[in-house]
C-alpha atoms as a PDB file:
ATOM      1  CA  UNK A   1      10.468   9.855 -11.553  1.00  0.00           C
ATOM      2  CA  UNK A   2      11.635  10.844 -14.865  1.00  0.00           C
ATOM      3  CA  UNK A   3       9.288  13.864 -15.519  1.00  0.00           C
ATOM      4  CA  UNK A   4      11.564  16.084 -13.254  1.00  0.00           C
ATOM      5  CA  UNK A   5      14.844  14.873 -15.055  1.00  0.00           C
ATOM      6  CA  UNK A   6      13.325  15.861 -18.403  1.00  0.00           C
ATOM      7  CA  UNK A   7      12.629  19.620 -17.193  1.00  0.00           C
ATOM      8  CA  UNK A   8      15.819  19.623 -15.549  1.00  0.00           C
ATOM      9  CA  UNK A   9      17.905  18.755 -18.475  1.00  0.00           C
ATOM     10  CA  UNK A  10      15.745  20.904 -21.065  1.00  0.00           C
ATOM     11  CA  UNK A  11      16.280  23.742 -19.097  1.00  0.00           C
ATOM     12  CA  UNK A  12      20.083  23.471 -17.919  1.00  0.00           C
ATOM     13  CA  UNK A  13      20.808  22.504 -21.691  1.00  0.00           C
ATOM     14  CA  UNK A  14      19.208  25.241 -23.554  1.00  0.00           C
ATOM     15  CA  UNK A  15      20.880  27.677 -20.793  1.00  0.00           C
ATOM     16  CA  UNK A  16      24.048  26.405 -21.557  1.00  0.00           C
ATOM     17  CA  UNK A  17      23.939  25.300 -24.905  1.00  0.00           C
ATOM     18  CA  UNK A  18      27.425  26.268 -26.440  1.00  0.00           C
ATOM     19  CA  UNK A  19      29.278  24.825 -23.086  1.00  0.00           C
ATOM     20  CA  UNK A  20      27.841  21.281 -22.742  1.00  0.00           C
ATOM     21  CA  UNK A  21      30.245  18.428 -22.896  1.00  0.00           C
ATOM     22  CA  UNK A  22      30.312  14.825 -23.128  1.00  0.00           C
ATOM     23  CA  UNK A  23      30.393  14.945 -19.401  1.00  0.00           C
ATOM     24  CA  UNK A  24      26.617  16.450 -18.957  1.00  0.00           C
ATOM     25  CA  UNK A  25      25.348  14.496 -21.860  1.00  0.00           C
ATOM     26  CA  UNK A  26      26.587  11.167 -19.867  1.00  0.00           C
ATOM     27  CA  UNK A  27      25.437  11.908 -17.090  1.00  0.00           C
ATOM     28  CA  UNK A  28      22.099  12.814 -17.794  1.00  0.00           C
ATOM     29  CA  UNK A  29      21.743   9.201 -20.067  1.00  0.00           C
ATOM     30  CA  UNK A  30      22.455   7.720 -16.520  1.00  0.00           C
ATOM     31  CA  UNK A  31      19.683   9.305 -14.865  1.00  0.00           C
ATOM     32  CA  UNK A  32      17.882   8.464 -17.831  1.00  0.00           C
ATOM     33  CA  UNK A  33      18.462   4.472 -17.806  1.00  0.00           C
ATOM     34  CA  UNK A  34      18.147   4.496 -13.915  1.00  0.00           C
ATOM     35  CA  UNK A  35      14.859   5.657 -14.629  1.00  0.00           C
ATOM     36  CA  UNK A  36      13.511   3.908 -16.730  1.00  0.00           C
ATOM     37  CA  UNK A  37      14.586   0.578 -15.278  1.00  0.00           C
ATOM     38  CA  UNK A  38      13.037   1.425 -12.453  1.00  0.00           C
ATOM     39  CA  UNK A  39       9.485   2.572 -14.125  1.00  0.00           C
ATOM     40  CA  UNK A  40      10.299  -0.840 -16.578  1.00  0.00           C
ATOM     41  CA  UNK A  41      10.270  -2.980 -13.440  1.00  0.00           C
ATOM     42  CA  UNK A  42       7.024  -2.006 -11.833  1.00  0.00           C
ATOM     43  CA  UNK A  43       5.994  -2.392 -15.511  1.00  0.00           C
ATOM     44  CA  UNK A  44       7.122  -6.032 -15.229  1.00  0.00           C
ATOM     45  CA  UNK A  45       9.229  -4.510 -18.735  1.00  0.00           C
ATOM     46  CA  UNK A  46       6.154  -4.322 -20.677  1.00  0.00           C
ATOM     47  CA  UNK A  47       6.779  -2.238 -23.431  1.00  0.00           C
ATOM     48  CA  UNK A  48       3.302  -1.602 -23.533  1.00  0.00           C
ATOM     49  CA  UNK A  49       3.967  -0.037 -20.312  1.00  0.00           C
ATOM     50  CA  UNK A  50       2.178   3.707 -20.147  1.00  0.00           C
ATOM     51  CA  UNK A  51       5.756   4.819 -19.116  1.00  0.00           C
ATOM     52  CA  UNK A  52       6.545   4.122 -22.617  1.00  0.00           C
ATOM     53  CA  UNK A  53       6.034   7.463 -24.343  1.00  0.00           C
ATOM     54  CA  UNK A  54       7.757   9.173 -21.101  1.00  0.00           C
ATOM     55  CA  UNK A  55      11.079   7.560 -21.466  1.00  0.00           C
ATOM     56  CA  UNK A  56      10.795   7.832 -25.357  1.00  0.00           C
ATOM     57  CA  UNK A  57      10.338  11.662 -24.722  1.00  0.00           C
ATOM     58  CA  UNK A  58      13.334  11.828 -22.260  1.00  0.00           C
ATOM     59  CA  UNK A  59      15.764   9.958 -25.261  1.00  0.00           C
ATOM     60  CA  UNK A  60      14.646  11.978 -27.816  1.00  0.00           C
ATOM     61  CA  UNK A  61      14.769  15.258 -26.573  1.00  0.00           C
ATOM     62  CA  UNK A  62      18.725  14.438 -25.417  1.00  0.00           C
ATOM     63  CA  UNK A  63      18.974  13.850 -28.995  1.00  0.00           C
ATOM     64  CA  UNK A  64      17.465  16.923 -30.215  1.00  0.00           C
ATOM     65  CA  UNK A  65      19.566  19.163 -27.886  1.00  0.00           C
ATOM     66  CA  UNK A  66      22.931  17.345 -29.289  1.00  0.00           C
ATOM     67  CA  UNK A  67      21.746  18.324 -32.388  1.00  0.00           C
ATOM     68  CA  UNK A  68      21.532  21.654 -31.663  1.00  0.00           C
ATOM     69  CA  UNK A  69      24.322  22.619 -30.064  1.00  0.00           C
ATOM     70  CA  UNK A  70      25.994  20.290 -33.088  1.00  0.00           C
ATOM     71  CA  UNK A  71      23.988  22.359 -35.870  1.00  0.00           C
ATOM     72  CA  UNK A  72      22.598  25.453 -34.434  1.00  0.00           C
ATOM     73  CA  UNK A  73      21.788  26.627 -37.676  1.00  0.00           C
ATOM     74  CA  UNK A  74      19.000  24.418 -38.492  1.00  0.00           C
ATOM     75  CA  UNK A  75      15.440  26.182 -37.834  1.00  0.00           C
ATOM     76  CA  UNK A  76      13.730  22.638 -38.193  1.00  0.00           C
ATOM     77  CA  UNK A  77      15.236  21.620 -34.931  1.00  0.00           C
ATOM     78  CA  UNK A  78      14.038  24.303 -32.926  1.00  0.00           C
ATOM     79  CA  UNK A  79      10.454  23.744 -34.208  1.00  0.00           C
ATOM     80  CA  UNK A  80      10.529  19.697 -33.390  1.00  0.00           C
ATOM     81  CA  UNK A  81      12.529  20.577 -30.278  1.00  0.00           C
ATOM     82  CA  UNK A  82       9.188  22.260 -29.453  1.00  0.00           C
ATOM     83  CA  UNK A  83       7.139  20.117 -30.784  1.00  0.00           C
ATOM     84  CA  UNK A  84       8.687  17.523 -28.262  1.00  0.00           C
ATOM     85  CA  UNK A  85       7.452  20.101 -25.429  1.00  0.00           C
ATOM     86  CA  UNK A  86       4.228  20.693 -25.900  1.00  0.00           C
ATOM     87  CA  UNK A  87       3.852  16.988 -26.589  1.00  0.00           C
ATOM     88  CA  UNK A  88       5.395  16.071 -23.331  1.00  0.00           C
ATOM     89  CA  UNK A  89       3.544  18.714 -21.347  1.00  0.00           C
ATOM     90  CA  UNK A  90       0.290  17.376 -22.760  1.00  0.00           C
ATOM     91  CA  UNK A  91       1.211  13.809 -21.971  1.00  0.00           C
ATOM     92  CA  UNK A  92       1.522  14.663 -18.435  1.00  0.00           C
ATOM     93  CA  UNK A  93      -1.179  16.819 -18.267  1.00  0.00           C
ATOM     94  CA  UNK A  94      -3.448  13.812 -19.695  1.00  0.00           C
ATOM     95  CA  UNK A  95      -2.031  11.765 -17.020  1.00  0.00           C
ATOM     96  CA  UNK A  96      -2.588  13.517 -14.124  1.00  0.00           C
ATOM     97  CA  UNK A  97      -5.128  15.926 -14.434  1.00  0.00           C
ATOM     98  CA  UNK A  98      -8.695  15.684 -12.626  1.00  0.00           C
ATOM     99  CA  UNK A  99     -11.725  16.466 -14.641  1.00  0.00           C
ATOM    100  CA  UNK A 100     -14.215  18.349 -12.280  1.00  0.00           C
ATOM    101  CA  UNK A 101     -16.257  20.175 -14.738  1.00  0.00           C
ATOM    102  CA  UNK A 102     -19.009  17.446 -13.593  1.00  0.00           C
ATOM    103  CA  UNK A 103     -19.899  17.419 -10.436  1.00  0.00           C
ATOM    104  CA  UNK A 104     -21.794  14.293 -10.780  1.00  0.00           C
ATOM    105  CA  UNK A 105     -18.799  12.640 -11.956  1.00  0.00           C
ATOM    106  CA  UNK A 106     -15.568  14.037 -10.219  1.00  0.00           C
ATOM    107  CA  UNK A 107     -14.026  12.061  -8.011  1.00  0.00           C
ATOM    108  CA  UNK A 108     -13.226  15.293  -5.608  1.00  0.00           C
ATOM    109  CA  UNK A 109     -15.191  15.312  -2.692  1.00  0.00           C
ATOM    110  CA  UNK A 110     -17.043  18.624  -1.483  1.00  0.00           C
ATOM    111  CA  UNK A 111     -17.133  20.285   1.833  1.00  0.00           C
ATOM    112  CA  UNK A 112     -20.231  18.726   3.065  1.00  0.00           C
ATOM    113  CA  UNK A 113     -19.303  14.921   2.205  1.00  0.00           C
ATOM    114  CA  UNK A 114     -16.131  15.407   3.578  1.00  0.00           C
ATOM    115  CA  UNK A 115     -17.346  16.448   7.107  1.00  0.00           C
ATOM    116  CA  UNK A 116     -20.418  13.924   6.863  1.00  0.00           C
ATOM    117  CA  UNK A 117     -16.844  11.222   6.192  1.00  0.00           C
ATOM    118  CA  UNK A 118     -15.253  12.656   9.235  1.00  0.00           C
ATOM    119  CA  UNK A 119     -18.250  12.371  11.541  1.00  0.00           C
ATOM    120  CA  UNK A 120     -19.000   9.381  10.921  1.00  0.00           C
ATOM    121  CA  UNK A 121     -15.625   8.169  12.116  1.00  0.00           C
ATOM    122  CA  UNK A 122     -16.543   8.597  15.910  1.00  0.00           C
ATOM    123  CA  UNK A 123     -19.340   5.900  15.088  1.00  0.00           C
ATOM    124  CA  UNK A 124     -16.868   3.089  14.986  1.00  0.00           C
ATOM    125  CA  UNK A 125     -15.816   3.858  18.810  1.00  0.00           C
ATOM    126  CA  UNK A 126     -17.444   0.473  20.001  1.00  0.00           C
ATOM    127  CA  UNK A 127     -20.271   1.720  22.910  1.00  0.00           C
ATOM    128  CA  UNK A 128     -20.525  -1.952  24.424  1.00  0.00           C
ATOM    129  CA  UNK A 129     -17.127  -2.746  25.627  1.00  0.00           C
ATOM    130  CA  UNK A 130     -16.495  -1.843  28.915  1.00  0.00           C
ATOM    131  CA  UNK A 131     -13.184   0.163  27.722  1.00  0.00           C
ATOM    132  CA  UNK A 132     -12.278   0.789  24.300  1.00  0.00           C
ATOM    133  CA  UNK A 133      -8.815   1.622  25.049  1.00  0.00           C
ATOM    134  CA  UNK A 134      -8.293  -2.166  25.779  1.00  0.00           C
ATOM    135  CA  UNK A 135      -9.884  -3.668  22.538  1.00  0.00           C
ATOM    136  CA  UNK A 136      -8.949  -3.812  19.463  1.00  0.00           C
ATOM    137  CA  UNK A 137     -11.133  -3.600  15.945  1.00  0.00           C
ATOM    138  CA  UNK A 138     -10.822  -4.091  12.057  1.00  0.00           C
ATOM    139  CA  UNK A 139     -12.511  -1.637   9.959  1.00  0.00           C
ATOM    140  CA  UNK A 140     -12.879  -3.694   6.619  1.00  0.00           C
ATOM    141  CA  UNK A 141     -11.494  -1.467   3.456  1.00  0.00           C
ATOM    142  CA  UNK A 142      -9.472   1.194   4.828  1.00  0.00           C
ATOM    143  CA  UNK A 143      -7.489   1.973   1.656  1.00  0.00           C
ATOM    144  CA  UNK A 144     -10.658   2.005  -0.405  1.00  0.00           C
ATOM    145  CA  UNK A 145     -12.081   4.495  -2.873  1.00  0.00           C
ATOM    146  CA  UNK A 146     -13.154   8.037  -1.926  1.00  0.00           C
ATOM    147  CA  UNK A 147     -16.503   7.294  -2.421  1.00  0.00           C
ATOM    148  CA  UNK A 148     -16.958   4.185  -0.498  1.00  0.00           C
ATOM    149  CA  UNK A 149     -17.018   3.369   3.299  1.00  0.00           C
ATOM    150  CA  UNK A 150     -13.303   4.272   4.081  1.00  0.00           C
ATOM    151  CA  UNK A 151     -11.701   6.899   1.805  1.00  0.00           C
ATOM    152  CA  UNK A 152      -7.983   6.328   0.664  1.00  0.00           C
ATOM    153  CA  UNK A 153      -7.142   9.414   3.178  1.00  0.00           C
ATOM    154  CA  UNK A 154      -7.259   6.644   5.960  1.00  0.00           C
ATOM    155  CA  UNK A 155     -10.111   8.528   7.961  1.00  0.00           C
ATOM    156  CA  UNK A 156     -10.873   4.968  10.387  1.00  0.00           C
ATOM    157  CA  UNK A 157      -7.811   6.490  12.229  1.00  0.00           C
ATOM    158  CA  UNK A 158     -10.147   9.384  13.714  1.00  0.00           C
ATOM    159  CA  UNK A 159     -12.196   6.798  14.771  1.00  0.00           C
ATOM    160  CA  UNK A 160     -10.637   6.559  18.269  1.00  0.00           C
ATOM    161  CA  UNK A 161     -10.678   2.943  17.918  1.00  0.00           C
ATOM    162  CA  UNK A 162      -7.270   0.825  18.177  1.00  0.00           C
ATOM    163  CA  UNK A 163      -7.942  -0.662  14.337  1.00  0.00           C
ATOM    164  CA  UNK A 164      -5.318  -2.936  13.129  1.00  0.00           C
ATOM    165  CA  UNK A 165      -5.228  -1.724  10.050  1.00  0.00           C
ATOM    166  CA  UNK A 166      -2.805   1.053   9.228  1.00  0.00           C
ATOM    167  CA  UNK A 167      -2.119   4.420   7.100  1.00  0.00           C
ATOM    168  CA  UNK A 168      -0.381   3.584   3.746  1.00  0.00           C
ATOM    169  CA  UNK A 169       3.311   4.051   4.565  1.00  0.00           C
ATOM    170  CA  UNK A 170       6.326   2.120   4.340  1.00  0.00           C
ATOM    171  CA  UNK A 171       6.341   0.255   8.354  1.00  0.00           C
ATOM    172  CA  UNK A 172       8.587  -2.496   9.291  1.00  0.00           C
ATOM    173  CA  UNK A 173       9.977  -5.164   7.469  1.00  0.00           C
ATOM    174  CA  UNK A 174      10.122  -8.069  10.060  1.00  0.00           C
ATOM    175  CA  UNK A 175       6.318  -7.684  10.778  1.00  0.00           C
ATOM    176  CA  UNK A 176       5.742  -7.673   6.659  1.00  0.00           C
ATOM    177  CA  UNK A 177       8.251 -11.007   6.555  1.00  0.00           C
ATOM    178  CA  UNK A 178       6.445 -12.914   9.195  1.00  0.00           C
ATOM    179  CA  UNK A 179       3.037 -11.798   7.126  1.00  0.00           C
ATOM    180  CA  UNK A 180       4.488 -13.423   4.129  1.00  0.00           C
ATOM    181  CA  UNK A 181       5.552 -16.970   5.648  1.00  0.00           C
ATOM    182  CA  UNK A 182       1.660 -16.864   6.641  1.00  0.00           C
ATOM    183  CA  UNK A 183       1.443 -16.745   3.431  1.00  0.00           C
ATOM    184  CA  UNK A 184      -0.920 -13.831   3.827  1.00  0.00           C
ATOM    185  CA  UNK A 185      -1.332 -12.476  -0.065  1.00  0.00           C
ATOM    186  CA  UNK A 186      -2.307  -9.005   0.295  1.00  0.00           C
ATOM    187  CA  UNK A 187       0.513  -8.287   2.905  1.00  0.00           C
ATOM    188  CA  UNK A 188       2.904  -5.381   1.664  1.00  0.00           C
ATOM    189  CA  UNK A 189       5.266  -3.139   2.871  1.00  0.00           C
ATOM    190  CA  UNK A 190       2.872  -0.291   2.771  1.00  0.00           C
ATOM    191  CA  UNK A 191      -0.035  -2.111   4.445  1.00  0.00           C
ATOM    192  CA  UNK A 192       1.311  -5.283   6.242  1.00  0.00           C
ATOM    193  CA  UNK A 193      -1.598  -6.599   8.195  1.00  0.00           C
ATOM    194  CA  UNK A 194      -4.070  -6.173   4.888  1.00  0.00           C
ATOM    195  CA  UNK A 195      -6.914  -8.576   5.557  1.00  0.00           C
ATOM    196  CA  UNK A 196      -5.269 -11.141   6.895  1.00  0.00           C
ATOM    197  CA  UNK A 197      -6.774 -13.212   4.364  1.00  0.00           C
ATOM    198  CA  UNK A 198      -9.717 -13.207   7.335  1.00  0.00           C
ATOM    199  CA  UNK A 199      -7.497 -15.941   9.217  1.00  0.00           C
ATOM    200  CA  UNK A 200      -9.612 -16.649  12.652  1.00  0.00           C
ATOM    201  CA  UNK A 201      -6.816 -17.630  14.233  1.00  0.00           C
ATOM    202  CA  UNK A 202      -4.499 -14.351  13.546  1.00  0.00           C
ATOM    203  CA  UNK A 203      -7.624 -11.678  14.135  1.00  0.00           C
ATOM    204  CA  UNK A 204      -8.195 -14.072  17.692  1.00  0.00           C
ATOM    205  CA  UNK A 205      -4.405 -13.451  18.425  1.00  0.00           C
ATOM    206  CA  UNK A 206      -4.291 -10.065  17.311  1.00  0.00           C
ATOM    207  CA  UNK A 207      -6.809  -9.423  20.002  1.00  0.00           C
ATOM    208  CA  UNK A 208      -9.605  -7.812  17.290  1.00  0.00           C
ATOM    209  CA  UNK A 209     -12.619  -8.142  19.247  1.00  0.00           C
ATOM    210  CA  UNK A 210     -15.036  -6.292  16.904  1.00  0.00           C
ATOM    211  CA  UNK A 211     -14.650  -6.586  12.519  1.00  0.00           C
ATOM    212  CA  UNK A 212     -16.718  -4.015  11.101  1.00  0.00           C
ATOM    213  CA  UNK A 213     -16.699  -4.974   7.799  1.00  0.00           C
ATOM    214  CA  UNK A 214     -18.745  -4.981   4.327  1.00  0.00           C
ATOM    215  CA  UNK A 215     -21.339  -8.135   2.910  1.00  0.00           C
ATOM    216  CA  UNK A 216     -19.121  -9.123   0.445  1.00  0.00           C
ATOM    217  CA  UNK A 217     -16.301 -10.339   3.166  1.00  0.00           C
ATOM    218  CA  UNK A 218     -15.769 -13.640   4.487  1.00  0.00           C
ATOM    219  CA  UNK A 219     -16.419 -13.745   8.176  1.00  0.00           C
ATOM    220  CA  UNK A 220     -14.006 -15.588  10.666  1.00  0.00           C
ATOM    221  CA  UNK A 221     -15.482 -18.425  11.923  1.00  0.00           C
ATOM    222  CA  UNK A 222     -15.631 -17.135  15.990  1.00  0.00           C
ATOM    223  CA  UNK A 223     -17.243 -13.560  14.852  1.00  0.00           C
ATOM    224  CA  UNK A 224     -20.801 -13.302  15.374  1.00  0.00           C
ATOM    225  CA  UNK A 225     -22.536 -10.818  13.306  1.00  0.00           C
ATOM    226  CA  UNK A 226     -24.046  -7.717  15.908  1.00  0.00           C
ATOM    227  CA  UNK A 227     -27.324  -7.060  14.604  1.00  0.00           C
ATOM    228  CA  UNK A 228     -28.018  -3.940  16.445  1.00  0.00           C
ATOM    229  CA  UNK A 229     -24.130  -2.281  15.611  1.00  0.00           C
ATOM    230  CA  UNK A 230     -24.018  -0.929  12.088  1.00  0.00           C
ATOM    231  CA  UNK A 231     -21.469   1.711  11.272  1.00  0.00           C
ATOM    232  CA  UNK A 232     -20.876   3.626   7.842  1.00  0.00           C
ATOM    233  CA  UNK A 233     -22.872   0.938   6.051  1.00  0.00           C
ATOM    234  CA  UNK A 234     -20.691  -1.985   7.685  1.00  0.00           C
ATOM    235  CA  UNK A 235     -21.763  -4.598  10.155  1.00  0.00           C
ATOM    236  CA  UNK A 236     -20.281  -5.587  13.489  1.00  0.00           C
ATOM    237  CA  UNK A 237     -19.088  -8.609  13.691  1.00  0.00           C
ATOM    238  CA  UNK A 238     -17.980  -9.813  17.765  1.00  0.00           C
ATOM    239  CA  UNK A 239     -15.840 -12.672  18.955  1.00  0.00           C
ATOM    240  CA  UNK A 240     -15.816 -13.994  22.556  1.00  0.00           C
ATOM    241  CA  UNK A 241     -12.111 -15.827  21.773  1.00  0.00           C
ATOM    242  CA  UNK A 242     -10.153 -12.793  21.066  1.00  0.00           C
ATOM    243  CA  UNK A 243      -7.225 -12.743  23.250  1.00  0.00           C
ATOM    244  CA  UNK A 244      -6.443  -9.684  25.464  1.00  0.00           C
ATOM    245  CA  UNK A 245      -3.286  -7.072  24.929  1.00  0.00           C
ATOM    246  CA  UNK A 246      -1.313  -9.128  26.789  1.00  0.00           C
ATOM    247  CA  UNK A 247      -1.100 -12.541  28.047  1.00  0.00           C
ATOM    248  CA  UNK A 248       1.676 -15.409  28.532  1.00  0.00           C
ATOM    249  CA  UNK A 249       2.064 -17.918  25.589  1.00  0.00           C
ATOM    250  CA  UNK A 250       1.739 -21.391  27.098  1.00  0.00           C
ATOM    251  CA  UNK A 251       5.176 -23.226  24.895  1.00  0.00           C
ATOM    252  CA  UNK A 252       8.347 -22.211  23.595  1.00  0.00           C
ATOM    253  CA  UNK A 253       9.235 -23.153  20.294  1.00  0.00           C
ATOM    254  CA  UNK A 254      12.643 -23.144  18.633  1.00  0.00           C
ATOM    255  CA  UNK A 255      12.773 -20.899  15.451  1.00  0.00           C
ATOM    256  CA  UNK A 256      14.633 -23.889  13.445  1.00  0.00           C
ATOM    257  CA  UNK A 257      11.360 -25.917  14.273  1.00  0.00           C
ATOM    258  CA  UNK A 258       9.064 -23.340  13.462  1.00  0.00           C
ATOM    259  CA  UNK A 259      10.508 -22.578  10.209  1.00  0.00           C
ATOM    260  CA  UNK A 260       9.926 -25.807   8.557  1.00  0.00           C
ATOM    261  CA  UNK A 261       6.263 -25.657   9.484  1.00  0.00           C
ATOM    262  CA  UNK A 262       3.315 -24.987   6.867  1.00  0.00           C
ATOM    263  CA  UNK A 263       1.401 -21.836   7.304  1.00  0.00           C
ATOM    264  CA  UNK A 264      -1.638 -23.483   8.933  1.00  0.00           C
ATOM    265  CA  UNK A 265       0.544 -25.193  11.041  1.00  0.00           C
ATOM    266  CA  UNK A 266       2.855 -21.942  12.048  1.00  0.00           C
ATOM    267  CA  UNK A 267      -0.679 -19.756  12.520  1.00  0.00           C
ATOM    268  CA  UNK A 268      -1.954 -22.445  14.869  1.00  0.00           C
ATOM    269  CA  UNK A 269       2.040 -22.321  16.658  1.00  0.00           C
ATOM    270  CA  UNK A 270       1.161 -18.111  17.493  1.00  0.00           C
ATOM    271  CA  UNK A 271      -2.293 -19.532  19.069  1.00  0.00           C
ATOM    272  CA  UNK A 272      -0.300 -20.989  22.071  1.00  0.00           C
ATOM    273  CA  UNK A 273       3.082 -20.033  21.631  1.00  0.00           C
ATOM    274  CA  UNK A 274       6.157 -17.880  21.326  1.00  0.00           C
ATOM    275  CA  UNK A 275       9.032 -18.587  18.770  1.00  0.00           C
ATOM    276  CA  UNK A 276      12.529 -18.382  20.493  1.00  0.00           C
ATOM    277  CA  UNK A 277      15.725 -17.372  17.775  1.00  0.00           C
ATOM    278  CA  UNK A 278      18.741 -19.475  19.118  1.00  0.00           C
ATOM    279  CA  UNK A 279      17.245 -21.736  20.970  1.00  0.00           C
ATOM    280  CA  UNK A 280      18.300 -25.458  19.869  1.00  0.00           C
ATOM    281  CA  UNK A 281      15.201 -27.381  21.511  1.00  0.00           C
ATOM    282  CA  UNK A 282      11.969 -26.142  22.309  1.00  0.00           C
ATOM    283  CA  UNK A 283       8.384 -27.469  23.175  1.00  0.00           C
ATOM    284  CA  UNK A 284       5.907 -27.998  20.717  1.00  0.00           C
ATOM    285  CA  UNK A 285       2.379 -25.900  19.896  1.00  0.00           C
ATOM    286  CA  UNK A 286      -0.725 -28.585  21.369  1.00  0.00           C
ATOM    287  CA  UNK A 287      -2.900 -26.593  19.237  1.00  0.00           C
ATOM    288  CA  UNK A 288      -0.898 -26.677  16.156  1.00  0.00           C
ATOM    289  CA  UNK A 289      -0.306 -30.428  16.907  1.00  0.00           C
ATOM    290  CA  UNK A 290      -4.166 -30.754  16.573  1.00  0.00           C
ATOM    291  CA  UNK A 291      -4.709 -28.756  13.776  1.00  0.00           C
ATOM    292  CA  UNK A 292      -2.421 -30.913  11.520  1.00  0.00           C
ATOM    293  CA  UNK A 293      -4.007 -33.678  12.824  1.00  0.00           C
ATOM    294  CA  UNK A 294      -7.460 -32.793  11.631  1.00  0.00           C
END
């Protein structure tokens, strides 16, 4: 966020160096500090943040162009005002440049393991359900590394399958809020289903039928592992109690009950039931009357 301001500003300044007023100067030390309390929060304002040397770059070089315009006639500014450039543009360079001299060790893909990735999408179209277009799947690590099972260029949505996972993007809120009173950790607002903390319950509800995921994954407790269905180094994993795309919920349940409810308890509630806003009395969940029982 602050790289762009800093080319911005050395640019307009130098351009206009004899006509810049206290005016500019302010206004670029607000983009400045909007900046870099924003790159301080994701930082949680650790000032041994990597943005560091970025927004120490930024304050300095405002400096150094007030000092020219102030004493113009002072060759040593010029040269450090350079100095701060080349600095800079090696700092960013550093920081986002990809070493592919090695092809053993880049991390860019070639031709040939790119369309050997995109084939082997159409695997995860699931051959033993009567229609695919009515079941739903989970294909385990979608945002993972672009040398593992399911590159970071979400390819599982070529698959053809309806996978609950998504592409990383902001989606909505509401879905990411209910997530989060699940208490489901990974949720975000880029990727709000996540893992679902492999809830049995939620994947039932959800209506995933088939988890193709990797051995180092917990397992739901109704998935039974396929041993004939491998895909892309994952296994299949089949449940008999997921529900279909749509069915009728059994109870009604008032929000203002719902809300007081512990996460197992409000999981268990979506098993049987559908949570009514305004409502003043509703019925209560059997199944989530059992579970907090046990």
């Amino acid at each position: 966020m602050i790289s762009l301001p800093v080319n911005l500003m050395m640019i307009h300044f130098l351009q206009h160096l004899r006509r810049l007023t206290l005016r500019d100067y302010t206004w670029f030390a607000i983009v400045g500090v909007i900046a870099s309390l924003s790159l301080f929060i994701m930082s949680d304002f650790s000032l041994n943040s990597r943005f560091s040397p970025m927004i120490a770059l930024y304050a300095i070089s405002l400096l150094l162009i007030w000092s020219l315009q102030h004493h113009p006639t002072q060759p040593g500014l010029k040269a450090l005002l350079i100095a701060v450039v080349l600095v800079n543009v090696t700092f960013i360079t550093n920081r986002n440049h990809t070493n592919n001299t090695n092809p053993a060790t880049s991390d860019m893909l070639s031709e040939q393991s790119v369309n050997k990735l995109l084939h082997g999408q159409r695997d995860y179209l699931p051959e033993n359900t009567a229609n695919p277009s009515f079941s739903r799947v989970y294909i385990d690590n979608q945002l993972g590394n672009a040398t593992g099972i399911a590159p970071t260029t979400n390819l599982p949505i070529l698959s053809q399958t309806n996978n609950i996972e998504s592409y990383w993007s902001v989606q909505n809120k509401a879905v990411n809020t209910m997530m989060q009173r699940l208490q489901i950790s990974g949720s975000s607002p880029n990727d709000i289903t996540s893992n679902l903390d492999n809830r049995n319950i939620l994947m039932n509800v959800l209506g995933v039928k088939t988890r193709y995921q990797n051995s180092s994954t917990m397992t739901p407790n109704s998935y039974e592992q396929n041993a004939n269905v491998s895909v892309n180094h994952q296994t299949a994993f089949t449940s008999s109690d997921s529900y279909p795309l749509v069915y009728l919920p059994k109870y009604t349940v008032a929000a203002k009950d719902y809300g007081p409810m512990t996460a197992t308890e409000k999981e268990a509630t979506l098993a049987d039931s559908v949570v009514v806003p305004g409502m003043r009395a509703g019925q209560s969940s059997a199944f989530a009357k059992q579970t907090s029982l046990a």
